[in-house]
PDB file of N, CA and C in Angstrom:
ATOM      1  N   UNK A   1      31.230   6.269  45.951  1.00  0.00           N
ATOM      2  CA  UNK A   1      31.828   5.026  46.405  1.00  0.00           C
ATOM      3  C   UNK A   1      32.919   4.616  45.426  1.00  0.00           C
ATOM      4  N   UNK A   2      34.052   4.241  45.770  1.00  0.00           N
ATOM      5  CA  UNK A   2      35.317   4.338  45.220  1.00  0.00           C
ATOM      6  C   UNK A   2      34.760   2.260  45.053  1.00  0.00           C
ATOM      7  N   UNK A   3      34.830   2.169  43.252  1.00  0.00           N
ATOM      8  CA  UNK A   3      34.226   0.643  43.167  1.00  0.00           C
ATOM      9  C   UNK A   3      35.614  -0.026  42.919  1.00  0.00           C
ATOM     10  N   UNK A   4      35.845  -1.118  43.101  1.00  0.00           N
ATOM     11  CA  UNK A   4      36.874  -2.078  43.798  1.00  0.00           C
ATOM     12  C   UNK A   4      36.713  -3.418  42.477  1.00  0.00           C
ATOM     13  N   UNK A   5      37.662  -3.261  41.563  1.00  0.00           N
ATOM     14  CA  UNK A   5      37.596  -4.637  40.560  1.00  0.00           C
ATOM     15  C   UNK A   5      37.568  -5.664  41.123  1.00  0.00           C
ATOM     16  N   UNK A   6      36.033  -6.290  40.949  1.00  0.00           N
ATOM     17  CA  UNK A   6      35.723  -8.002  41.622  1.00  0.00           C
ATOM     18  C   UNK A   6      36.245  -8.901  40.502  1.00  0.00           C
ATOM     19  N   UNK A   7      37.231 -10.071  41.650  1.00  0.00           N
ATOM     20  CA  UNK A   7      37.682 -10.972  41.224  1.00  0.00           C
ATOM     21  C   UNK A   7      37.351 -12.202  41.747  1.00  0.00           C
ATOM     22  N   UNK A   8      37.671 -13.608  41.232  1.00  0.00           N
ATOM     23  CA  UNK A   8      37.477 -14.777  41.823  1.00  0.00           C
ATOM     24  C   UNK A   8      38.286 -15.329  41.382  1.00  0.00           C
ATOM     25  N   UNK A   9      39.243 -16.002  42.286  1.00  0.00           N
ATOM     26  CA  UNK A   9      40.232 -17.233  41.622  1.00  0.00           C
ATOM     27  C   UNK A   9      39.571 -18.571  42.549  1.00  0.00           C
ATOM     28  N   UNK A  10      39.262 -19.213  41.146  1.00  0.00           N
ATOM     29  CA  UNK A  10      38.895 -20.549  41.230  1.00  0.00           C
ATOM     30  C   UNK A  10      40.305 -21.569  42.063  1.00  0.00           C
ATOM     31  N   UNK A  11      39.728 -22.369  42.898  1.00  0.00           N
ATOM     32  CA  UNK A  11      40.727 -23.811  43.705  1.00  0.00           C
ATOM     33  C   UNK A  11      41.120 -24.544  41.941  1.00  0.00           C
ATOM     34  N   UNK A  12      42.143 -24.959  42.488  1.00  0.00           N
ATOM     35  CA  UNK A  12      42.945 -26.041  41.797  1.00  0.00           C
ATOM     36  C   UNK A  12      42.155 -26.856  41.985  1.00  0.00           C
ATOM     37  N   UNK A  13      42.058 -27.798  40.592  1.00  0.00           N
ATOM     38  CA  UNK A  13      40.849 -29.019  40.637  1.00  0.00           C
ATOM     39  C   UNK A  13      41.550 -30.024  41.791  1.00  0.00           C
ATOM     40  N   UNK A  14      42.706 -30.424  41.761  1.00  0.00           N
ATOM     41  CA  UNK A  14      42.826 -31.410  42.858  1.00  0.00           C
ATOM     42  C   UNK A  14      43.323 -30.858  44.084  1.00  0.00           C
ATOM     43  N   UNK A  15      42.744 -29.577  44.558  1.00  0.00           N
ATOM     44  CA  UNK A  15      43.075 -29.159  46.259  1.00  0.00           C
ATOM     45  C   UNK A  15      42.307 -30.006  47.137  1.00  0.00           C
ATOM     46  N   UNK A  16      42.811 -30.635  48.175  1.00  0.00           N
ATOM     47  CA  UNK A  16      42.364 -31.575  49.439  1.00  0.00           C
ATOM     48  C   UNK A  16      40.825 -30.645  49.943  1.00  0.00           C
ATOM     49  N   UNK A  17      41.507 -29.062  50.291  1.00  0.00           N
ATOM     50  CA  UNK A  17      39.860 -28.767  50.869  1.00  0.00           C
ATOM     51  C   UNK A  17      40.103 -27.191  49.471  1.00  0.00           C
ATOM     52  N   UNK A  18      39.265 -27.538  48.738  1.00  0.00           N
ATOM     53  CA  UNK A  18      39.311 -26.232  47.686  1.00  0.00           C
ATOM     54  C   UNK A  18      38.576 -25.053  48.017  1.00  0.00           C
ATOM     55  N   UNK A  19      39.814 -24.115  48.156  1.00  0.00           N
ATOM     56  CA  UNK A  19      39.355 -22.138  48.995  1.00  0.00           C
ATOM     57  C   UNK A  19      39.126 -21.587  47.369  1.00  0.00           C
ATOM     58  N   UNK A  20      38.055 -20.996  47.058  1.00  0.00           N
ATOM     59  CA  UNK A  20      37.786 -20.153  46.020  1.00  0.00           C
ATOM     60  C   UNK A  20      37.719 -18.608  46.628  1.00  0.00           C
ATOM     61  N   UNK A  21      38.822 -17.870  46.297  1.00  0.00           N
ATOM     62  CA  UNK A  21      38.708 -16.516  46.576  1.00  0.00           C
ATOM     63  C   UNK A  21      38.577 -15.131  45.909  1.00  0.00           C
ATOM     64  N   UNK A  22      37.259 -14.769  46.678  1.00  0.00           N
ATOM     65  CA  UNK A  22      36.394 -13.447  46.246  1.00  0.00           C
ATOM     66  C   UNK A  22      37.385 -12.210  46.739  1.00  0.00           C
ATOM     67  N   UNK A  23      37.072 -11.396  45.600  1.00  0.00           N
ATOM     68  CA  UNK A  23      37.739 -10.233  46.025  1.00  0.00           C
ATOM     69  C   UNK A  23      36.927  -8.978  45.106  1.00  0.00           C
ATOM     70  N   UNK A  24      37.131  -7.702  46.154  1.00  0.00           N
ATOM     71  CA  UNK A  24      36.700  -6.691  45.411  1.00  0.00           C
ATOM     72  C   UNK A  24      35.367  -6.149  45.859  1.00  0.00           C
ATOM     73  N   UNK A  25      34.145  -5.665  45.054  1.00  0.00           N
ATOM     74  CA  UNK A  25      32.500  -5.394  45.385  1.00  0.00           C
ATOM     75  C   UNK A  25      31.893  -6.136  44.894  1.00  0.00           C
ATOM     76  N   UNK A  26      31.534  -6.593  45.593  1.00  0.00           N
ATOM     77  CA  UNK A  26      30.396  -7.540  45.486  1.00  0.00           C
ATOM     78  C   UNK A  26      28.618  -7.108  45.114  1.00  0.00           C
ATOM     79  N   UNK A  27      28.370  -7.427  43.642  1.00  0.00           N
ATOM     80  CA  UNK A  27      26.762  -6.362  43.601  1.00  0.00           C
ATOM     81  C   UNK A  27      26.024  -6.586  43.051  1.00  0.00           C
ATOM     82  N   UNK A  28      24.999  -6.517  42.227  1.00  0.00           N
ATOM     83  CA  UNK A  28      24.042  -6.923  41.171  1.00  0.00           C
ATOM     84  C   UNK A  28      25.020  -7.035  39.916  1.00  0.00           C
ATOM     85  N   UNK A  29      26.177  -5.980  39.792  1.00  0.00           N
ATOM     86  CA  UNK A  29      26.890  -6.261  38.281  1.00  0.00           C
ATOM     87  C   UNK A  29      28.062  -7.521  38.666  1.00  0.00           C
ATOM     88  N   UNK A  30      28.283  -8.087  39.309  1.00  0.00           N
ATOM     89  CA  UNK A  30      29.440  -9.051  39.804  1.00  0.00           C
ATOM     90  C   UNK A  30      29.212 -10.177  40.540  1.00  0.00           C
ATOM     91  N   UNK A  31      27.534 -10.017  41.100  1.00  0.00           N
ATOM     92  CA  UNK A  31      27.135 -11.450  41.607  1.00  0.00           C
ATOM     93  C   UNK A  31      26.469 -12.673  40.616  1.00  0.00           C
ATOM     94  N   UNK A  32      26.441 -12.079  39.613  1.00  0.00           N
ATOM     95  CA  UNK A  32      25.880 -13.356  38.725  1.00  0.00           C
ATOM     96  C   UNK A  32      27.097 -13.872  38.455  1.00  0.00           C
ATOM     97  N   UNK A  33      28.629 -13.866  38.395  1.00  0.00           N
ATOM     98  CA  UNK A  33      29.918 -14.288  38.703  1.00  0.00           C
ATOM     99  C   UNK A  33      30.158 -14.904  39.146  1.00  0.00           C
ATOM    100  N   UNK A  34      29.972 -14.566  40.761  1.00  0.00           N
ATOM    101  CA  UNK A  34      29.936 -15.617  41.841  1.00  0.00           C
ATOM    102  C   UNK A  34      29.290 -16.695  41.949  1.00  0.00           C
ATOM    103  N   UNK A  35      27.680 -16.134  41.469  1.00  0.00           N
ATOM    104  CA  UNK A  35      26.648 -17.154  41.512  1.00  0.00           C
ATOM    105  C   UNK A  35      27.539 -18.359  40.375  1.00  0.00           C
ATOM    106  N   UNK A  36      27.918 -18.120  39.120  1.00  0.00           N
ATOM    107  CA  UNK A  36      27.878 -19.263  38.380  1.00  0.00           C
ATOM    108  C   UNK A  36      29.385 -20.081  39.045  1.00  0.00           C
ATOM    109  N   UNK A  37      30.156 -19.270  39.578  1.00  0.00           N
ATOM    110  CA  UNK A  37      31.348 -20.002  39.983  1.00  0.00           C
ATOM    111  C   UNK A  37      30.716 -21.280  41.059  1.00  0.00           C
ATOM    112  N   UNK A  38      29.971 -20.548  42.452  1.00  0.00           N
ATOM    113  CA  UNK A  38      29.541 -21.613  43.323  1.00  0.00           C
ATOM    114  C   UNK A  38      28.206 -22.205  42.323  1.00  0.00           C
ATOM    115  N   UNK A  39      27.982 -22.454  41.273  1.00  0.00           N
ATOM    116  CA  UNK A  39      27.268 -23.708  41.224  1.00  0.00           C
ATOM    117  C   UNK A  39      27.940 -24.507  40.087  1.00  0.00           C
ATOM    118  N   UNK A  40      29.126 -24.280  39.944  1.00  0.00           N
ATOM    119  CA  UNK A  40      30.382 -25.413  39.487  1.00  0.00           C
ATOM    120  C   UNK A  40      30.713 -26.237  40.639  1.00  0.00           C
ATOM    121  N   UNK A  41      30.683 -25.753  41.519  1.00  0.00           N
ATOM    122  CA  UNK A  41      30.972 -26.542  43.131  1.00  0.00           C
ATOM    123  C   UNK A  41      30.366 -27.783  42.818  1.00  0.00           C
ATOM    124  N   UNK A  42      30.973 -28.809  43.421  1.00  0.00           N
ATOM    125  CA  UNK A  42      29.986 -30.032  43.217  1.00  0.00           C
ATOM    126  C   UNK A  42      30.004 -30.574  44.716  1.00  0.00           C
ATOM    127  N   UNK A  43      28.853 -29.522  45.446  1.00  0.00           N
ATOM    128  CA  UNK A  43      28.611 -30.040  46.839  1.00  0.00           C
ATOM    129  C   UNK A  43      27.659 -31.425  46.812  1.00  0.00           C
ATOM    130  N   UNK A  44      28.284 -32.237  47.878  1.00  0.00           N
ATOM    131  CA  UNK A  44      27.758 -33.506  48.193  1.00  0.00           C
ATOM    132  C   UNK A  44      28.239 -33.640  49.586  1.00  0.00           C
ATOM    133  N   UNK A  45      28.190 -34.914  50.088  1.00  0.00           N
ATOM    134  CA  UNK A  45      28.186 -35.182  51.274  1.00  0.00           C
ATOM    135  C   UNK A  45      30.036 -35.109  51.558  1.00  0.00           C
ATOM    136  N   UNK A  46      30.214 -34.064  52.557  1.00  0.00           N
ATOM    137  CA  UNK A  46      31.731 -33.977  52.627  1.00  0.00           C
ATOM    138  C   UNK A  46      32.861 -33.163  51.862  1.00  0.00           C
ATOM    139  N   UNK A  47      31.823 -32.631  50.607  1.00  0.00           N
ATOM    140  CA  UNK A  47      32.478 -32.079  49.370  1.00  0.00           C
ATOM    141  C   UNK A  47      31.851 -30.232  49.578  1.00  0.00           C
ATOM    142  N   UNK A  48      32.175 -29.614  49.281  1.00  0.00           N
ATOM    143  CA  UNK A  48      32.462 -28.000  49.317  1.00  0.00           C
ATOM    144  C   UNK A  48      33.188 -27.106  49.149  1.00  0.00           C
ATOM    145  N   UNK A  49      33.694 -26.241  49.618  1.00  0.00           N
ATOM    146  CA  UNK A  49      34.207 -25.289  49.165  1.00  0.00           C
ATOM    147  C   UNK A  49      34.589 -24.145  50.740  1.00  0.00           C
ATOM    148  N   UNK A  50      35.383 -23.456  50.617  1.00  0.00           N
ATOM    149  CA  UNK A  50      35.733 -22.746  51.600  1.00  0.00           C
ATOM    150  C   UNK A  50      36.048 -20.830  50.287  1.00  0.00           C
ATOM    151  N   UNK A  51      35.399 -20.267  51.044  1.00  0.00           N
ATOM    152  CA  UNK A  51      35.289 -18.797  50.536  1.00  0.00           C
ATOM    153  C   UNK A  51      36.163 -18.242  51.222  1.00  0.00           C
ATOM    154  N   UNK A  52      37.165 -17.819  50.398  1.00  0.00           N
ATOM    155  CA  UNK A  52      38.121 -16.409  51.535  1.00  0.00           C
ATOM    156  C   UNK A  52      37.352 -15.262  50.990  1.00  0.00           C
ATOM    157  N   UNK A  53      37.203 -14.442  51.927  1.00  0.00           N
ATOM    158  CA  UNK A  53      36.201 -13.047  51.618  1.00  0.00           C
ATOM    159  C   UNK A  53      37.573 -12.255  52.154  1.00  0.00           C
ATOM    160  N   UNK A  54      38.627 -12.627  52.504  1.00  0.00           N
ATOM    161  CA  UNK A  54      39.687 -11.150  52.842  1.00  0.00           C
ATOM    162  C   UNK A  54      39.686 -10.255  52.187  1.00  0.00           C
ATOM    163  N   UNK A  55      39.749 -10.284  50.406  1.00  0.00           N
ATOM    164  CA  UNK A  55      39.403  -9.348  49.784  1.00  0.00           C
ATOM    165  C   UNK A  55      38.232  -8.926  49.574  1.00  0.00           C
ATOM    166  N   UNK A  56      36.952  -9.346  50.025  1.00  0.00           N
ATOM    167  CA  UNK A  56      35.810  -8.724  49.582  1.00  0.00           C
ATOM    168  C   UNK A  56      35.734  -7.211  50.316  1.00  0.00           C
ATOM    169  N   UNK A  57      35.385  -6.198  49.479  1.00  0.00           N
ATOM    170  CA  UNK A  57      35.228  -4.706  50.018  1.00  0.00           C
ATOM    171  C   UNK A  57      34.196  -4.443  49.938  1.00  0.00           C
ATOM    172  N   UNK A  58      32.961  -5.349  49.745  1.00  0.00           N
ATOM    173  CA  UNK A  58      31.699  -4.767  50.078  1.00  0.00           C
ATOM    174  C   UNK A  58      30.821  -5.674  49.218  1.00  0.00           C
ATOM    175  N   UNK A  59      29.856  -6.295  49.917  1.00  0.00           N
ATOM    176  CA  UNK A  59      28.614  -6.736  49.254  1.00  0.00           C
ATOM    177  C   UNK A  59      27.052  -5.957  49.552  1.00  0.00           C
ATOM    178  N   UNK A  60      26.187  -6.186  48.366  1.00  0.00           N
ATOM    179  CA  UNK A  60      24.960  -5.664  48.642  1.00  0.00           C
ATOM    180  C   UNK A  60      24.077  -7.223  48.610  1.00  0.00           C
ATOM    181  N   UNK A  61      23.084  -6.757  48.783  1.00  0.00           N
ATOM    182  CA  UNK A  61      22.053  -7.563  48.912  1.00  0.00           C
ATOM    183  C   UNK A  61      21.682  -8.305  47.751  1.00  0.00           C
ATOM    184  N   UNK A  62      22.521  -8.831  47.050  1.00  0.00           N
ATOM    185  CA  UNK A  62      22.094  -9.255  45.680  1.00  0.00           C
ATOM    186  C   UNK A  62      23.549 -10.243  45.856  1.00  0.00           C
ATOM    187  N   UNK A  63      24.668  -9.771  46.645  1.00  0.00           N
ATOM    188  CA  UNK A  63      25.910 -10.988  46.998  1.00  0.00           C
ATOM    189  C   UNK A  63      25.312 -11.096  47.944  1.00  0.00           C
ATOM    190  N   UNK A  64      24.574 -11.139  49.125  1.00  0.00           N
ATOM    191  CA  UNK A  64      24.296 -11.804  50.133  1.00  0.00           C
ATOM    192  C   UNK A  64      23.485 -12.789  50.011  1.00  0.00           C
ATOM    193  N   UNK A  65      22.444 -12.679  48.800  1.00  0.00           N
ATOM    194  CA  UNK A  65      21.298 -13.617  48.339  1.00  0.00           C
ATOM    195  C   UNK A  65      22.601 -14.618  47.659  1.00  0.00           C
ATOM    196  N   UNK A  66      23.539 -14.660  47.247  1.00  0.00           N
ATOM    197  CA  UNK A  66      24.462 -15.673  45.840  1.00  0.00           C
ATOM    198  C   UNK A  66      25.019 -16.154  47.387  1.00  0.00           C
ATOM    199  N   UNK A  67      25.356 -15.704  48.350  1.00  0.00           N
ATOM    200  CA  UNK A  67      25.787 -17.012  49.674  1.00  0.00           C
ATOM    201  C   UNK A  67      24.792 -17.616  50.028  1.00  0.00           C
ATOM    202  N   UNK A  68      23.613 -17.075  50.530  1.00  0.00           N
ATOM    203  CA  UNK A  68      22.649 -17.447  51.152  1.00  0.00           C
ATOM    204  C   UNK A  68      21.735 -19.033  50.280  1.00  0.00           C
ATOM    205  N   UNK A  69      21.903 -18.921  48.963  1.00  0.00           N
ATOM    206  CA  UNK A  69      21.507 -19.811  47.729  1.00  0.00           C
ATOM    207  C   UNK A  69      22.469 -20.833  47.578  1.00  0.00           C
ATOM    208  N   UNK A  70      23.471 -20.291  47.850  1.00  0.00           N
ATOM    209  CA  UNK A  70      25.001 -21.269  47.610  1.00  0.00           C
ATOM    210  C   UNK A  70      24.705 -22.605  49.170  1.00  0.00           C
ATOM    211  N   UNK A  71      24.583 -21.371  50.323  1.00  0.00           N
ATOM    212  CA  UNK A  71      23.978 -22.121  51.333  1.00  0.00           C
ATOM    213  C   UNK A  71      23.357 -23.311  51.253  1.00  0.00           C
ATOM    214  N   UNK A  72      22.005 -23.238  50.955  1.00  0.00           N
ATOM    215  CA  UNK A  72      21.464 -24.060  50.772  1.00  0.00           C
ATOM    216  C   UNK A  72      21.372 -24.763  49.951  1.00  0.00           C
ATOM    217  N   UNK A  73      22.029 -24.881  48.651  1.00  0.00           N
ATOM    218  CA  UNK A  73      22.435 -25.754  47.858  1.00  0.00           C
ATOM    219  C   UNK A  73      23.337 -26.726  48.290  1.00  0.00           C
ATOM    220  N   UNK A  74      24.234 -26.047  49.715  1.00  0.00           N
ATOM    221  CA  UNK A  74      25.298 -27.114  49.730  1.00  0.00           C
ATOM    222  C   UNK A  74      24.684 -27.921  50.695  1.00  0.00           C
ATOM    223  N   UNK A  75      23.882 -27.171  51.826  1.00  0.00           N
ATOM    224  CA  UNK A  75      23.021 -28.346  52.983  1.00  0.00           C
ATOM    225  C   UNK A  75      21.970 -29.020  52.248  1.00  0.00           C
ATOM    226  N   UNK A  76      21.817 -28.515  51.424  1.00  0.00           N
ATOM    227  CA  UNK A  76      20.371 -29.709  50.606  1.00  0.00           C
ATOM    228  C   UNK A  76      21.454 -30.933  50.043  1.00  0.00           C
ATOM    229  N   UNK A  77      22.887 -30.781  49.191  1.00  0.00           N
ATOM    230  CA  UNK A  77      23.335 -31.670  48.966  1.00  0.00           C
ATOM    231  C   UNK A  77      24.371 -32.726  49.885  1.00  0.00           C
ATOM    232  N   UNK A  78      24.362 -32.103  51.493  1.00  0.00           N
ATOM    233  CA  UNK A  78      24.858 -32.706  52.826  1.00  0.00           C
ATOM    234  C   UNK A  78      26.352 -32.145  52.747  1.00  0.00           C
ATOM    235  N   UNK A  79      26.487 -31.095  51.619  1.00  0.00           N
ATOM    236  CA  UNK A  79      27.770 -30.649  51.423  1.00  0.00           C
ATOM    237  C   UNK A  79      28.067 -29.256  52.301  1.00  0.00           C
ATOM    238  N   UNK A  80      29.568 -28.771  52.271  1.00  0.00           N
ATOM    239  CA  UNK A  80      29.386 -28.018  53.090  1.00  0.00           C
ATOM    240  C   UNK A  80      30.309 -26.037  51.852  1.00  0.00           C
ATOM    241  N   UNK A  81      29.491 -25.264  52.948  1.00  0.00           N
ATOM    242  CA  UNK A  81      30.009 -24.150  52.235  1.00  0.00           C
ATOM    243  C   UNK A  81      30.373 -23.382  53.580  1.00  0.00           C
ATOM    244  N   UNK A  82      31.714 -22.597  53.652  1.00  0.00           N
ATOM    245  CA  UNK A  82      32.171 -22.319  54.761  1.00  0.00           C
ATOM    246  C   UNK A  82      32.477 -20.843  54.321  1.00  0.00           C
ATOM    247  N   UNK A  83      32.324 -19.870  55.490  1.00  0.00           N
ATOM    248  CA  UNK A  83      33.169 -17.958  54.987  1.00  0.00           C
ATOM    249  C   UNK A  83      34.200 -18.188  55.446  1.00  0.00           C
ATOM    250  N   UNK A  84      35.543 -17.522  55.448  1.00  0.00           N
ATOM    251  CA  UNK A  84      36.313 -17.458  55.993  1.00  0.00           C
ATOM    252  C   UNK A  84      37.126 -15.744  55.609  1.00  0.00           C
ATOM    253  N   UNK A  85      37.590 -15.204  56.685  1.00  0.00           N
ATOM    254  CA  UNK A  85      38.610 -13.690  56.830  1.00  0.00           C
ATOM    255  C   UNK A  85      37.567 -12.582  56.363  1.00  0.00           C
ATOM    256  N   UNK A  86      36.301 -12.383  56.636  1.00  0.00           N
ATOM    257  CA  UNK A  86      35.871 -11.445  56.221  1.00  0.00           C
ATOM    258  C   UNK A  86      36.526 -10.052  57.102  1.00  0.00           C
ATOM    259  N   UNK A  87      36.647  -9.032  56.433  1.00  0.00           N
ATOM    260  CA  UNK A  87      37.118  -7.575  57.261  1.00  0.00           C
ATOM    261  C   UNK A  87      36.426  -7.141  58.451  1.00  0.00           C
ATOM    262  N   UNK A  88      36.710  -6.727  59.300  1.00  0.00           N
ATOM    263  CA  UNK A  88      35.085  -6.363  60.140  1.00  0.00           C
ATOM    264  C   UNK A  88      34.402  -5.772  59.592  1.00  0.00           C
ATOM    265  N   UNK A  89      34.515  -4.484  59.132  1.00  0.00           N
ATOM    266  CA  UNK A  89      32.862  -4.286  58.553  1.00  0.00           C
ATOM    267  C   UNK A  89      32.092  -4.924  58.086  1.00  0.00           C
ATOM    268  N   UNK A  90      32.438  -5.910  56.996  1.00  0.00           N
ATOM    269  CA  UNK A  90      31.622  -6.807  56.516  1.00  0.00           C
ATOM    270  C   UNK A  90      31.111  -7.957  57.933  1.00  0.00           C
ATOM    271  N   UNK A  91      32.258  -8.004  58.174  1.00  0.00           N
ATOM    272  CA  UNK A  91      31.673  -9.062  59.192  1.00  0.00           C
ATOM    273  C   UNK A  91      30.756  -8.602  60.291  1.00  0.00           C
ATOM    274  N   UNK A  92      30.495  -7.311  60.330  1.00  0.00           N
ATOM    275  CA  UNK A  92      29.521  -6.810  61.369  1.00  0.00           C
ATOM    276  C   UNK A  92      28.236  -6.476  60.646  1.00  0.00           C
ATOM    277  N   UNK A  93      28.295  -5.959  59.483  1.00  0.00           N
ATOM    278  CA  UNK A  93      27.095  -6.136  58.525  1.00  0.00           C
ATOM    279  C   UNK A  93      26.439  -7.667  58.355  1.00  0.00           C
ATOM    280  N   UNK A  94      26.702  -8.093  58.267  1.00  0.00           N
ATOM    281  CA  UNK A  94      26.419  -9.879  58.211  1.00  0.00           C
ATOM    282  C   UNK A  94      25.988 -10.557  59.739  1.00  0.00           C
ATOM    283  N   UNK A  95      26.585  -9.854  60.587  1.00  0.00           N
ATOM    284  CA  UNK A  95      25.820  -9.950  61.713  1.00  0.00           C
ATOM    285  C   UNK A  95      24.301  -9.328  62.231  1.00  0.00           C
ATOM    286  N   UNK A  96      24.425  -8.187  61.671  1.00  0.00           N
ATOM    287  CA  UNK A  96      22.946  -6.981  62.005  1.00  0.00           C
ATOM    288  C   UNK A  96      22.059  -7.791  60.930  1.00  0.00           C
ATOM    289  N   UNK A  97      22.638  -8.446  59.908  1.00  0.00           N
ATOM    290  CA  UNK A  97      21.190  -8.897  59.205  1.00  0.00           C
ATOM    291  C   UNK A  97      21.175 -10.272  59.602  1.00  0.00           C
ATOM    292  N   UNK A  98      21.732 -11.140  60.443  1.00  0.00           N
ATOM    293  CA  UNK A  98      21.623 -12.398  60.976  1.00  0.00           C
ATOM    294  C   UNK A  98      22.383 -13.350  59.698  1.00  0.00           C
ATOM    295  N   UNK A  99      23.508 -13.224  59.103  1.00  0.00           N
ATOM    296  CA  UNK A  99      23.722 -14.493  58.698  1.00  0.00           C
ATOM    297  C   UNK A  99      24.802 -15.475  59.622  1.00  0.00           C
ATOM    298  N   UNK A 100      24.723 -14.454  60.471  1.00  0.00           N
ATOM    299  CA  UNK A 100      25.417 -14.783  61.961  1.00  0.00           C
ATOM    300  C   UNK A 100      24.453 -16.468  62.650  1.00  0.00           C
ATOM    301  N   UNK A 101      22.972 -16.349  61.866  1.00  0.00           N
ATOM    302  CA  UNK A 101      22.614 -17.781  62.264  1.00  0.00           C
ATOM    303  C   UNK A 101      22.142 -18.289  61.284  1.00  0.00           C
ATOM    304  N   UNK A 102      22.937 -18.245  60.432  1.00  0.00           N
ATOM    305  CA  UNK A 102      23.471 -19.352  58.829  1.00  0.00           C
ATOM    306  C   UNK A 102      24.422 -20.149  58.996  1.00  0.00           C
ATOM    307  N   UNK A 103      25.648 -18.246  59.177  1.00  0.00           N
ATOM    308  CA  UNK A 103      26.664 -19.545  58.612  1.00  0.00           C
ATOM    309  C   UNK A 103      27.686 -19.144  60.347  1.00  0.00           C
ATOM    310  N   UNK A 104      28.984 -19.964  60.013  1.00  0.00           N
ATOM    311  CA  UNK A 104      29.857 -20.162  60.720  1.00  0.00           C
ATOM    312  C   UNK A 104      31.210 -19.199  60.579  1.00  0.00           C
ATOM    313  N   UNK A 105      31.357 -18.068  60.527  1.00  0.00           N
ATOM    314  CA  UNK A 105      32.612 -17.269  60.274  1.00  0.00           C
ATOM    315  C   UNK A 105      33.763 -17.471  60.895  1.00  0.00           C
ATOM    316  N   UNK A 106      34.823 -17.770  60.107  1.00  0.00           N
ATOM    317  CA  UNK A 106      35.467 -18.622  60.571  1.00  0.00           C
ATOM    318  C   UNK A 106      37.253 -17.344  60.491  1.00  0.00           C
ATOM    319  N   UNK A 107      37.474 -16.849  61.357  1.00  0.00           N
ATOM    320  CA  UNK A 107      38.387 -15.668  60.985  1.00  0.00           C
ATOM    321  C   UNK A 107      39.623 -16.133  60.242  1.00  0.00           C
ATOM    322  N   UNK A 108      40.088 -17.317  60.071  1.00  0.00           N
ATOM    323  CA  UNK A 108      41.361 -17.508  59.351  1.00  0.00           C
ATOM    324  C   UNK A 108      40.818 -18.429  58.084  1.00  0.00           C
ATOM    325  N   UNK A 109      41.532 -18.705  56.995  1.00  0.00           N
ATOM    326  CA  UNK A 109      41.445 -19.622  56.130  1.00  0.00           C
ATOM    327  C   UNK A 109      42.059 -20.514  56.490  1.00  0.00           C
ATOM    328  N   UNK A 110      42.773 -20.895  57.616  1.00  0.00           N
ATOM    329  CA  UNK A 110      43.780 -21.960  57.794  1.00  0.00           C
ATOM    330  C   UNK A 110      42.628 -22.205  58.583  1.00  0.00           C
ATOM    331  N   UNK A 111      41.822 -21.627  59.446  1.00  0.00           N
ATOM    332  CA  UNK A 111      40.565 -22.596  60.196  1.00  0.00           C
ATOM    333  C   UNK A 111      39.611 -23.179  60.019  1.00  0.00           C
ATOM    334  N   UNK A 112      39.467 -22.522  58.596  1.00  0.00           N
ATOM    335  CA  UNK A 112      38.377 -22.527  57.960  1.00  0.00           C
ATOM    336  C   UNK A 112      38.067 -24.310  57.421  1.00  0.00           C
ATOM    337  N   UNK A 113      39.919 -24.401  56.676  1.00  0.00           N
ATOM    338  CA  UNK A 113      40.092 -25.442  56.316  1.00  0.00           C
ATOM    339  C   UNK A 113      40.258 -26.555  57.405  1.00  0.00           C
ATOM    340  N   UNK A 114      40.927 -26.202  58.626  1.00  0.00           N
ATOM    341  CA  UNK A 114      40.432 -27.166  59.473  1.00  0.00           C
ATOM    342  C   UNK A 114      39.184 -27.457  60.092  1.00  0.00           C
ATOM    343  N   UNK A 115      38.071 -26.497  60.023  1.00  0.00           N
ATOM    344  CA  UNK A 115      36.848 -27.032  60.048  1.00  0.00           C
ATOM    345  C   UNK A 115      36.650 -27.664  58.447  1.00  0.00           C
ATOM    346  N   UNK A 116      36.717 -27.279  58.012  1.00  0.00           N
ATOM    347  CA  UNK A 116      36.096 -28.510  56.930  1.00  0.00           C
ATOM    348  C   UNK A 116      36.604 -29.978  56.861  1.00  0.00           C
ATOM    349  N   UNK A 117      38.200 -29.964  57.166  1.00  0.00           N
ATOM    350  CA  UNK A 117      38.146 -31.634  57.418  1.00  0.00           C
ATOM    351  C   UNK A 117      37.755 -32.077  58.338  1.00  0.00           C
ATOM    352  N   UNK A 118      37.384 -31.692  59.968  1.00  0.00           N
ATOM    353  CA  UNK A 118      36.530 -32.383  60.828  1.00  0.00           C
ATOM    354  C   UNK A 118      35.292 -32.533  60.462  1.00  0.00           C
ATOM    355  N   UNK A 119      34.457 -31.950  59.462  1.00  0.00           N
ATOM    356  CA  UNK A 119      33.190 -32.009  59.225  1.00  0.00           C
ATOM    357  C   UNK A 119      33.188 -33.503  58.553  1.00  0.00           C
TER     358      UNK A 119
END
């Protein structure tokens, strides 16, 4: 497997709806990364975060647990956490294991962000 340098660029502290974007493999060596980035998030009611996954080239089950946690951190705090541009493969993997009834995949980041201000 040809491994893919994982990156994250953190939102600008004062973005209206702040996109933090993942890029690269996603795995046991690169999800404790992610994990500490989304729990800088300061989800609350209305407050979240929008994920561009365009660059993500692959997660295992150890980045699917760091969304799935992020998840529910943000609905326990009435906040919201949104995917947005995953590739198809990923996005069809994420379907066969059901996070298809989690979350909301949202194919553009420009939609992504307009679902988050109607929320």
């Amino acid at each position: 497997m040809t491994h893919n340098t994982f990156t994250i660029d953190l939102p600008s502290p004062d973005a209206e709806v702040p996109v933090l974007r993942v890029a690269g493999d996603l795995d046991h060596h690169t999800a404790p990364r992610l994990r500490e980035a989304l729990e800088a998030v300061p989800f609350a009611p209305g407050k979240g975060v929008v994920l561009d996954l365009s660059g993500l080239a692959y997660s295992d089950s150890t980045g699917i647990t760091v969304f799935i946690n992020a998840y529910k951190r943000a609905r326990a705090a009435g906040g919201l956490l949104l995917l947005a541009a995953l590739n198809p493969d990923l996005l069809q993997v994420f379907r066969i294991i059901g996070l298809d009834q989690i979350f909301v995949f949202h194919p553009t980041i420009d939609e992504a962000i307009t679902a988050f201000r109607q929320e």
